[in-house]
C-alpha atoms as a PDB file:
ATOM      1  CA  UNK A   1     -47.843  82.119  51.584  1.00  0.00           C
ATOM      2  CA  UNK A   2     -47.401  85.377  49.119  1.00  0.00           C
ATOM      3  CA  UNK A   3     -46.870  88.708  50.796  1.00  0.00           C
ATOM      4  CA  UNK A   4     -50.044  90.831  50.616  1.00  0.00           C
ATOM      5  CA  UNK A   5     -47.689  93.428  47.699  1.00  0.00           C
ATOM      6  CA  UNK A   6     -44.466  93.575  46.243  1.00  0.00           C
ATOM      7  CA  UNK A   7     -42.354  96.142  44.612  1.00  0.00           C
ATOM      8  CA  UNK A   8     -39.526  94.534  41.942  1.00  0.00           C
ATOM      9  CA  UNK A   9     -37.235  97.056  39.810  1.00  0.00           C
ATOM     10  CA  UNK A  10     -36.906  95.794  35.890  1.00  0.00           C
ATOM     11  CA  UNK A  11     -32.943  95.374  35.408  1.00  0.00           C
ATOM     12  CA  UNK A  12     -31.699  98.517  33.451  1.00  0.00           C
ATOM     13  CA  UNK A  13     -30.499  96.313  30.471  1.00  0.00           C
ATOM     14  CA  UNK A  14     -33.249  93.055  29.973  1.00  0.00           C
ATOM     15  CA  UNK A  15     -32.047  91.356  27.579  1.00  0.00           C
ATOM     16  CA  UNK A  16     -31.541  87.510  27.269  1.00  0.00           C
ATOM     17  CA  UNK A  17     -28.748  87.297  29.706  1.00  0.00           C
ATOM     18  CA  UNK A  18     -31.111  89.422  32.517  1.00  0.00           C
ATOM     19  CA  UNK A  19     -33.721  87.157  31.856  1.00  0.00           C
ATOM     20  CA  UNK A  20     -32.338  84.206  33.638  1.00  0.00           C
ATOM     21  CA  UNK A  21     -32.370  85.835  37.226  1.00  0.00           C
ATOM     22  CA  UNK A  22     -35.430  88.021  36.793  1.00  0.00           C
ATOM     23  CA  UNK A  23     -38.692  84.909  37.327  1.00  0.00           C
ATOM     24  CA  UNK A  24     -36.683  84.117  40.694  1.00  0.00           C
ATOM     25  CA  UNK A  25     -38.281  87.407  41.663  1.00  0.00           C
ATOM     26  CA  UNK A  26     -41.775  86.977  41.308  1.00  0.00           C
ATOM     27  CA  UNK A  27     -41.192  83.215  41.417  1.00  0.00           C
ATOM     28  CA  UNK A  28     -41.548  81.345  44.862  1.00  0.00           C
ATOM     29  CA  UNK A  29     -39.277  77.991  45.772  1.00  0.00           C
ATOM     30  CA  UNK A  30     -42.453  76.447  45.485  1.00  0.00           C
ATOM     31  CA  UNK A  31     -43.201  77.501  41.965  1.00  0.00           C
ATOM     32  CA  UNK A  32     -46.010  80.078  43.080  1.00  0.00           C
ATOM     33  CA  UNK A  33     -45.987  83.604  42.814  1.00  0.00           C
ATOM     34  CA  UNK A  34     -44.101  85.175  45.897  1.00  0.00           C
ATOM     35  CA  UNK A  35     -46.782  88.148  46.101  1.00  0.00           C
ATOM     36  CA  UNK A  36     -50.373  89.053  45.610  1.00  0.00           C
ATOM     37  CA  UNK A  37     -49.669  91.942  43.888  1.00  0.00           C
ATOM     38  CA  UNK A  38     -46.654  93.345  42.360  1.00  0.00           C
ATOM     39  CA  UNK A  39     -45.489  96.844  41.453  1.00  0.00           C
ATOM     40  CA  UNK A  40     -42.634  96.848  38.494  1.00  0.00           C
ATOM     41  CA  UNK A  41     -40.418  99.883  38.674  1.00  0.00           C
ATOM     42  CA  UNK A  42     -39.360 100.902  35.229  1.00  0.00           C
ATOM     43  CA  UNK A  43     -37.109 103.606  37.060  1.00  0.00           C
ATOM     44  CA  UNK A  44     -33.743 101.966  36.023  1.00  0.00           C
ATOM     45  CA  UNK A  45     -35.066 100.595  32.387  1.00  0.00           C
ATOM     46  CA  UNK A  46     -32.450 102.040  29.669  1.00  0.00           C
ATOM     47  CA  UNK A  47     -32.381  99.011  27.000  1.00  0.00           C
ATOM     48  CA  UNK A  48     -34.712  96.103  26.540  1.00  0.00           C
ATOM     49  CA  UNK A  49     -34.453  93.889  23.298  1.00  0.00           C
ATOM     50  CA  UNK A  50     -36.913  91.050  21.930  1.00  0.00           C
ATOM     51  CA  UNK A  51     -35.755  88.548  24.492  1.00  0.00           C
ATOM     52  CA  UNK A  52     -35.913  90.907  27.122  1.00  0.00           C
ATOM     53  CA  UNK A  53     -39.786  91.713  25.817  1.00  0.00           C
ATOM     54  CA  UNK A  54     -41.007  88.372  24.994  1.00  0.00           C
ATOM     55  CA  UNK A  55     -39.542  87.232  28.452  1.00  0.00           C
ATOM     56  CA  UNK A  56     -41.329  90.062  30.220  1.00  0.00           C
ATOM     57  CA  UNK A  57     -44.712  89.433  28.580  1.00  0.00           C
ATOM     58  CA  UNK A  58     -44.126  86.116  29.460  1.00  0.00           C
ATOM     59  CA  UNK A  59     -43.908  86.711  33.307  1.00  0.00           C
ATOM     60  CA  UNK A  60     -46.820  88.777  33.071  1.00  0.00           C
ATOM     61  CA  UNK A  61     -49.146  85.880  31.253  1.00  0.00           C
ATOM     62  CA  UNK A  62     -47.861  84.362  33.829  1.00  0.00           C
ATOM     63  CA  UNK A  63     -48.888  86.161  36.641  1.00  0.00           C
ATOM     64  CA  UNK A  64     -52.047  87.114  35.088  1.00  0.00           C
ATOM     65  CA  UNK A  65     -52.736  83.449  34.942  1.00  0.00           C
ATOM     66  CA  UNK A  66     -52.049  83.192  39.001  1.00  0.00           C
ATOM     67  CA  UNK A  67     -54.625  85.878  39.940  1.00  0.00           C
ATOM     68  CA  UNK A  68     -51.474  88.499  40.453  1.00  0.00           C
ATOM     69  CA  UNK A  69     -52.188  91.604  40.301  1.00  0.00           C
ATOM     70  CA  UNK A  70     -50.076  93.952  38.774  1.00  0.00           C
ATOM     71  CA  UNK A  71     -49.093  97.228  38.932  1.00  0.00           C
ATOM     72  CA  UNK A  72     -46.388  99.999  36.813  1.00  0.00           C
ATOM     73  CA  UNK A  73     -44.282 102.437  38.453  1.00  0.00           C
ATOM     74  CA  UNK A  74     -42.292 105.001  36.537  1.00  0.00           C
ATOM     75  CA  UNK A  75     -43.421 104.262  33.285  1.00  0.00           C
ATOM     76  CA  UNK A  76     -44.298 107.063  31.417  1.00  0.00           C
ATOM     77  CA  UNK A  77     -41.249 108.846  30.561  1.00  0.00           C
ATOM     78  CA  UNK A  78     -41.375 109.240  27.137  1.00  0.00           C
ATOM     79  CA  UNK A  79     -37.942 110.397  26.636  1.00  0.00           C
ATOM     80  CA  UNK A  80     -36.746 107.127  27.420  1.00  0.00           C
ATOM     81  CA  UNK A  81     -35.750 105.101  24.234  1.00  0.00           C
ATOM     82  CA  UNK A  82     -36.352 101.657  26.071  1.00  0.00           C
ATOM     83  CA  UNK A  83     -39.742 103.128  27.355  1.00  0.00           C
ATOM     84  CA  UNK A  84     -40.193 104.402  23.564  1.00  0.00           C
ATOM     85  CA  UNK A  85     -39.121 101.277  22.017  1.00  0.00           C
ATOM     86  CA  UNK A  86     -41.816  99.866  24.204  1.00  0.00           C
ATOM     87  CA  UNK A  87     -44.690 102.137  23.544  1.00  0.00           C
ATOM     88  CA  UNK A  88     -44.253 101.710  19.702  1.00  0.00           C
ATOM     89  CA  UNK A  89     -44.122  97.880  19.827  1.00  0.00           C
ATOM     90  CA  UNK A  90     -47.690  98.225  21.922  1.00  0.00           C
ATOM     91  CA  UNK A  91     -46.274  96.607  25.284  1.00  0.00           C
ATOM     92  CA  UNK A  92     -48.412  99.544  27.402  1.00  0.00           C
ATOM     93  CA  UNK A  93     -51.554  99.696  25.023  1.00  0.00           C
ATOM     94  CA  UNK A  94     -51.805  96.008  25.585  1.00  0.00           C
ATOM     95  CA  UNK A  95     -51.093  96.099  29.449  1.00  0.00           C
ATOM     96  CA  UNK A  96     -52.870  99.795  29.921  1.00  0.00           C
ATOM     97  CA  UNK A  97     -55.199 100.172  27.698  1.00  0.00           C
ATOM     98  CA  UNK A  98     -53.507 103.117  26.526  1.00  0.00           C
ATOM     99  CA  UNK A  99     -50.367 104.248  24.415  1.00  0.00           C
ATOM    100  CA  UNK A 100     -47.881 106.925  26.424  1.00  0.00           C
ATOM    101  CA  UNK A 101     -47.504 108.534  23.169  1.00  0.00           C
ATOM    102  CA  UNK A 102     -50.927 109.110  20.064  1.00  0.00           C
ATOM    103  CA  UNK A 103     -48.039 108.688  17.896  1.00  0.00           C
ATOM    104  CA  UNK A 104     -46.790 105.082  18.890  1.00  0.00           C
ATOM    105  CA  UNK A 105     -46.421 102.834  16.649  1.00  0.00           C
ATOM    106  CA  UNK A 106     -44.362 100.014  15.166  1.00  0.00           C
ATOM    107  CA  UNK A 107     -41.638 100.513  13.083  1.00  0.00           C
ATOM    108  CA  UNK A 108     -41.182  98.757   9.898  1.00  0.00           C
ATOM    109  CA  UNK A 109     -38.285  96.877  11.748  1.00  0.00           C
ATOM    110  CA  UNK A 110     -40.010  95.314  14.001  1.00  0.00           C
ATOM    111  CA  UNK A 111     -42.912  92.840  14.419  1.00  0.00           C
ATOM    112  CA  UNK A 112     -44.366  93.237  17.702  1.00  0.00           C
ATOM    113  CA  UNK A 113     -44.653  91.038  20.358  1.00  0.00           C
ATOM    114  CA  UNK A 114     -47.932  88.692  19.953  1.00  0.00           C
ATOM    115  CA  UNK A 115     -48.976  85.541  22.407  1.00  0.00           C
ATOM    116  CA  UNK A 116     -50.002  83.356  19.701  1.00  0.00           C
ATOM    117  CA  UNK A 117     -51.967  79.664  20.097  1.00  0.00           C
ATOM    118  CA  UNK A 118     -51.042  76.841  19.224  1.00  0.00           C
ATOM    119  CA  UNK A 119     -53.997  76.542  17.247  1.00  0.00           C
ATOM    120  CA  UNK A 120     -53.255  80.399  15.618  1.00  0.00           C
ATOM    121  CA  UNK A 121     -49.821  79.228  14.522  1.00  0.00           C
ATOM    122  CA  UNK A 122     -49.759  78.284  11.359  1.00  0.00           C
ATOM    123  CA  UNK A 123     -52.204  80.892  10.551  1.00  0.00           C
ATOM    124  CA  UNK A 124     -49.892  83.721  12.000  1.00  0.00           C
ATOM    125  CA  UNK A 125     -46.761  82.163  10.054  1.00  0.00           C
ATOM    126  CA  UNK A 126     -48.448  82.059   7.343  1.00  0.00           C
ATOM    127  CA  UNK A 127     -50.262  85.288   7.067  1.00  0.00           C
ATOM    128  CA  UNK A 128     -48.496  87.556   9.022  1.00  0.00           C
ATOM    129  CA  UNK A 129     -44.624  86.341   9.574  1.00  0.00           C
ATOM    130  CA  UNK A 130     -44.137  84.979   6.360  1.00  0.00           C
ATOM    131  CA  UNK A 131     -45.104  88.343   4.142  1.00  0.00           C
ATOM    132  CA  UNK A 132     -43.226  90.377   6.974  1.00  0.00           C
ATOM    133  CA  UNK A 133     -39.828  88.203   6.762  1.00  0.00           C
ATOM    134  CA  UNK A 134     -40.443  88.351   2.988  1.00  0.00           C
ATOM    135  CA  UNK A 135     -40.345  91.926   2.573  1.00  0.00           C
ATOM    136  CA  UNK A 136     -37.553  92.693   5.342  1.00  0.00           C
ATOM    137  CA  UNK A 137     -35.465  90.364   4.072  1.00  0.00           C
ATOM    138  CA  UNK A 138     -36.524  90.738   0.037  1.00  0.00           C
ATOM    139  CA  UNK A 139     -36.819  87.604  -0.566  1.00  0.00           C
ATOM    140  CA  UNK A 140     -39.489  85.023  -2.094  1.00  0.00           C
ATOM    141  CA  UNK A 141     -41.362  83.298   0.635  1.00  0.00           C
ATOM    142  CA  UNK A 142     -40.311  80.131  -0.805  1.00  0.00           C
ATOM    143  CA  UNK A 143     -36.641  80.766   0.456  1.00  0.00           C
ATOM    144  CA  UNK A 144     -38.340  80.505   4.137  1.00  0.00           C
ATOM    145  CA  UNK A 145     -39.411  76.995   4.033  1.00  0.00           C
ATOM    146  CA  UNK A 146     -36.794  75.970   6.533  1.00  0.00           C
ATOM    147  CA  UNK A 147     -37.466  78.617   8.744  1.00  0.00           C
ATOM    148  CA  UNK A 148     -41.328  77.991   8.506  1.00  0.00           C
ATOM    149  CA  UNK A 149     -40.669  74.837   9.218  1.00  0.00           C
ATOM    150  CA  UNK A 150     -38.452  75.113  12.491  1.00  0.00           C
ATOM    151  CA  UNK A 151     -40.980  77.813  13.665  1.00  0.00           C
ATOM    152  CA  UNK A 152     -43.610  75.368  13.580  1.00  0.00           C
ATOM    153  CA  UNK A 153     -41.813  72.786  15.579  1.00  0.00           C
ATOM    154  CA  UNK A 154     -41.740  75.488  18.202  1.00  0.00           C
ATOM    155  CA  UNK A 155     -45.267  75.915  18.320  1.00  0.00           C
ATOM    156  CA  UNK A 156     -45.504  72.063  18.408  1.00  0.00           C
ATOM    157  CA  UNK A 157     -43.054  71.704  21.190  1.00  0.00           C
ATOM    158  CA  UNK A 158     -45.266  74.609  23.472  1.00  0.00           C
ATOM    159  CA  UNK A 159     -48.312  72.497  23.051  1.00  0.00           C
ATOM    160  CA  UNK A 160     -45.917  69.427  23.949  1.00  0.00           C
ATOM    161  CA  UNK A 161     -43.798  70.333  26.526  1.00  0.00           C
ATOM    162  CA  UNK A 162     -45.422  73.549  28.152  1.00  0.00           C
ATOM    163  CA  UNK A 163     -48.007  74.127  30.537  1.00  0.00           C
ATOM    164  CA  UNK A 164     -49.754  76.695  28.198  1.00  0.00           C
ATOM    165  CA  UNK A 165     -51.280  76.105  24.543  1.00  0.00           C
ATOM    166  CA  UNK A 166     -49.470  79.540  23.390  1.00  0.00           C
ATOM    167  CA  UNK A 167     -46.365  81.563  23.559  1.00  0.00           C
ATOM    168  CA  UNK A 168     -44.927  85.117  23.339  1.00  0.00           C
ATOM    169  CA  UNK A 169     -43.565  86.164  19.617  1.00  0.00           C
ATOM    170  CA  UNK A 170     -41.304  89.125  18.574  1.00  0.00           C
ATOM    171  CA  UNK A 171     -39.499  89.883  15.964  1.00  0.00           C
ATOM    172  CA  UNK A 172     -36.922  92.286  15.189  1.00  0.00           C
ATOM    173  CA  UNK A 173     -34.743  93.233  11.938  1.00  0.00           C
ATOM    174  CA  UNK A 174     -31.684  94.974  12.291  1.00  0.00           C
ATOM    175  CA  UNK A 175     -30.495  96.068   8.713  1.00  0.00           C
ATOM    176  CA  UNK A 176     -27.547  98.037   9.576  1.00  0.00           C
ATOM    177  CA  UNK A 177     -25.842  95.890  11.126  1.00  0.00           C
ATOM    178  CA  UNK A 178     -22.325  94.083   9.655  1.00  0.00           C
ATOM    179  CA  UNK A 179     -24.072  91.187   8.649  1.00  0.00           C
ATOM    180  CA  UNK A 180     -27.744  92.161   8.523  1.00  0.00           C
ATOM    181  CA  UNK A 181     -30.028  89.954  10.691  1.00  0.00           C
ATOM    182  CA  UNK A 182     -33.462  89.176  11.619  1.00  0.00           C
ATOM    183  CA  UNK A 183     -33.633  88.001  15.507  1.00  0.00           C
ATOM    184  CA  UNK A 184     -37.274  86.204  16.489  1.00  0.00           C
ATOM    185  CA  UNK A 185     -37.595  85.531  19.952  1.00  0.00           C
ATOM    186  CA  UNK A 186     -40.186  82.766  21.669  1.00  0.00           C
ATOM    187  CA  UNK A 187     -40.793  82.595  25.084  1.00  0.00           C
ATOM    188  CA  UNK A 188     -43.948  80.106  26.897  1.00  0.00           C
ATOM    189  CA  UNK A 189     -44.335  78.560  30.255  1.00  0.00           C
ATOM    190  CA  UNK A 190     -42.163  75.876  30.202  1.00  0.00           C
ATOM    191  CA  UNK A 191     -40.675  73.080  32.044  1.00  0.00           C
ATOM    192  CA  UNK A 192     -36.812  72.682  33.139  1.00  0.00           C
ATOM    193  CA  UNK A 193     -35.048  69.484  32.018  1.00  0.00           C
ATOM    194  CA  UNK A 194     -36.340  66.084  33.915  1.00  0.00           C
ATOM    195  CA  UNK A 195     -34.056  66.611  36.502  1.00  0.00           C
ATOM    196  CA  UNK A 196     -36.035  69.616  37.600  1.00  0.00           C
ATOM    197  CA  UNK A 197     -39.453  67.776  38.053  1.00  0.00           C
ATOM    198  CA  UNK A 198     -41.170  69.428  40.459  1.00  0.00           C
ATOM    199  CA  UNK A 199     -39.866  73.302  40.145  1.00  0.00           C
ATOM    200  CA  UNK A 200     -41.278  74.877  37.145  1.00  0.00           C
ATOM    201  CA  UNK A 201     -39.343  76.422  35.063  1.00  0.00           C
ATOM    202  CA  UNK A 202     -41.192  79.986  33.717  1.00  0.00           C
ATOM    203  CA  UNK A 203     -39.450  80.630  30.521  1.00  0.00           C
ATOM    204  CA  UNK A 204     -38.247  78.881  28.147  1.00  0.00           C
ATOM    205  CA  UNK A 205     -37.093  80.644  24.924  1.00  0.00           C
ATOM    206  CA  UNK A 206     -35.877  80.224  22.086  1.00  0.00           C
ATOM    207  CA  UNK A 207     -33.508  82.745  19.532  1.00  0.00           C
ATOM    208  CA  UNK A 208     -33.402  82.466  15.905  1.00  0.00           C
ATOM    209  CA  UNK A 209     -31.119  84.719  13.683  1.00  0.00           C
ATOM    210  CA  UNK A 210     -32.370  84.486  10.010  1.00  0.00           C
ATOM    211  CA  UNK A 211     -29.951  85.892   7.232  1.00  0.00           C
ATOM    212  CA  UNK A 212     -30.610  87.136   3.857  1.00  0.00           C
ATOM    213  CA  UNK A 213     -27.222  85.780   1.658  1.00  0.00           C
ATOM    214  CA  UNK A 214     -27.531  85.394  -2.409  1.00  0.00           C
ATOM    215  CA  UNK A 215     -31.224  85.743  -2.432  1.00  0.00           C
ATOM    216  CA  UNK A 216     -31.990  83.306   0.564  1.00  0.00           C
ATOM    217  CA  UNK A 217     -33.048  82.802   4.123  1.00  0.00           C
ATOM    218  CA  UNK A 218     -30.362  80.682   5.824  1.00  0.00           C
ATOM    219  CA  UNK A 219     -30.710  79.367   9.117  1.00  0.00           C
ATOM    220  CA  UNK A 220     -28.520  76.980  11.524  1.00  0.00           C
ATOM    221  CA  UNK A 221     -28.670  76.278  15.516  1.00  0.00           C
ATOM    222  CA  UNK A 222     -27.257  75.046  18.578  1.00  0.00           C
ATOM    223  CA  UNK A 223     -29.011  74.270  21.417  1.00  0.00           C
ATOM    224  CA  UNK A 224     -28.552  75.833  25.470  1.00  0.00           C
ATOM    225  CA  UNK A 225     -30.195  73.579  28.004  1.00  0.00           C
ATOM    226  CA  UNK A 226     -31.366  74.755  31.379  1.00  0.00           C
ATOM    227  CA  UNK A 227     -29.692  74.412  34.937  1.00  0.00           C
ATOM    228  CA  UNK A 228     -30.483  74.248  38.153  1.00  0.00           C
ATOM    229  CA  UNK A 229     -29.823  77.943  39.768  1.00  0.00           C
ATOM    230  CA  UNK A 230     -28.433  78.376  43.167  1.00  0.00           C
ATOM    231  CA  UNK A 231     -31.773  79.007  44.990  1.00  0.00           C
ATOM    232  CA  UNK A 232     -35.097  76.158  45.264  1.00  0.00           C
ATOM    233  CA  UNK A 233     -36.518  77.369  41.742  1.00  0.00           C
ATOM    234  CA  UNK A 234     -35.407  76.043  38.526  1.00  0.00           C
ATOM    235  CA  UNK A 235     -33.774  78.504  35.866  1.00  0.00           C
ATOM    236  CA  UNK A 236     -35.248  79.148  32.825  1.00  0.00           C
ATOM    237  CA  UNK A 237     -34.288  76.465  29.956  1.00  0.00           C
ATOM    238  CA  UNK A 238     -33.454  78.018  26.816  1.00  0.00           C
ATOM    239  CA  UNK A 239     -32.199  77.341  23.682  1.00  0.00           C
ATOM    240  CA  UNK A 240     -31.376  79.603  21.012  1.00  0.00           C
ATOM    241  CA  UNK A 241     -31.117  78.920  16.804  1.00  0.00           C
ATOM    242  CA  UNK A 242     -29.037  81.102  15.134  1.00  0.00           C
ATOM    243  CA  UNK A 243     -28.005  81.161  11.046  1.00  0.00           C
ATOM    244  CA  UNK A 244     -24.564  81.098   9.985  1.00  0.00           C
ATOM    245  CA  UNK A 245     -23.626  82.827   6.787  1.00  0.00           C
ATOM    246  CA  UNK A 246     -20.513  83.676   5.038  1.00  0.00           C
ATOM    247  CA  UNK A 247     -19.516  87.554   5.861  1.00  0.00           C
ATOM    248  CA  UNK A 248     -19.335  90.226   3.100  1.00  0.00           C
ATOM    249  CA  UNK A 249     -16.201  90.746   2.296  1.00  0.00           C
ATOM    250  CA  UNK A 250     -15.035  94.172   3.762  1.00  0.00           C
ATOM    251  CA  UNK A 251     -14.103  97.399   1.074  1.00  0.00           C
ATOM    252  CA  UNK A 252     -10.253  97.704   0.638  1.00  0.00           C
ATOM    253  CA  UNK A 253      -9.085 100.630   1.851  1.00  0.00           C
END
């Protein structure tokens, strides 16, 4: 049976290697929540990326969808650049009803995270990813047909293989870095591989890096399968699709 309340501290870096141990914590042996009602301490929070965010909203959907309720400790400092980051991509006007800051808002970097339907998919590629990648990237939307297209399978494989008809969506451009990239990051309520039947699995995600080389979107992948962790519960499967493209050649000196 779930303890009446809960307190569990967010890792001070979530990002997609963090994300593996943190469901264990609100997760049960028998795939239930382990508490009624949890608090999250944002107290040692200093970075959180798009895997780290997706994977987050993803445990809360999750929870939500248990009758958990949920509760945020040490949230509100606003000098903070993970709480920041946050705030701007919408996490606490979603959650709270209300941003930390008037001022909060998305940058033109980033795509905030979204749960989108299966049903909303091609709709929100279509309409809402597709201009944003285009512009980002400066490219036609015709140079993202392969990318369309493996987002799409993604969708199709939540409605397939997950216990939910939507996932969690970000999207984040980083244009100074080396080799300029766009990372999008899906996370649903998934299952772990057959040999997990029986211990769900909360989060199953999925990376894609998307390059802009000679006036194109490129994209190629590999794929990470899931494993049993040490405790009852599975670990999350994942899988992450990244693009390969030939590196600028650096200035002479």
């Amino acid at each position: 049976a779930s303890r009446s309340s809960s307190a569990r501290s967010i890792p001070s870096y979530l990002t997609h290697g963090a994300v593996h141990g943190f469901p264990e914590q609100v997760v049960g042996p028998d795939g239930m929540p382990r508490d009624a009602v949890l608090h999250f301490d944002f107290k040692y929070l200093t970075f959180i990326d798009g895997s780290g965010l997706t994977a987050f909203c993803n445990v809360l959907g999750w929870l939500a969808s248990h009758g958990v309720r949920v509760f945020f400790t040490n949230h509100t400092d606003v000098t903070n650049d993970a709480i920041v980051y946050l705030d701007n991509c919408g996490f606490f006007e979603q959650r709270l009803g209300a941003k930390l800051r008037s001022s909060a808002a998305p940058k033109g970097t980033t795509l905030p995270v979204k749960q989108v339907a299966h049903a909303d998919g091609h709709g929100w590629l279509e309409f809402t990813f597709s201009p944003w990648m285009s512009n980002v990237l400066g490219v036609d939307g015709r140079a993202l047909g392969s990318l369309k297209t493996c987002m799409k399978e993604v969708f199709n494989n939540i409605l397939d293989h997950s216990m939910k008809d939507s996932g969690f969506v970000h999207v984040q451009h980083y244009p100074n870095r080396w080799q300029p990239d766009v990372r999008i990051t899906v996370s649903d309520f998934g299952r772990g591989m057959p040999m997990l039947a029986g211990h769900m699995s909360l989060r199953r995600q999925l990376a894609f890096v998307a390059f802009a080389t000679g006036g194109a979107a490129c994209m190629a992948g590999y794929g990470l399968p899931s494993s049993p962790s040490s405790g009852a519960t599975a670990s999350p499967s994942s899988a992450r699709l990244r693009a390969r493209a030939p590196r600028r050649a650096r200035p002479s000196s």
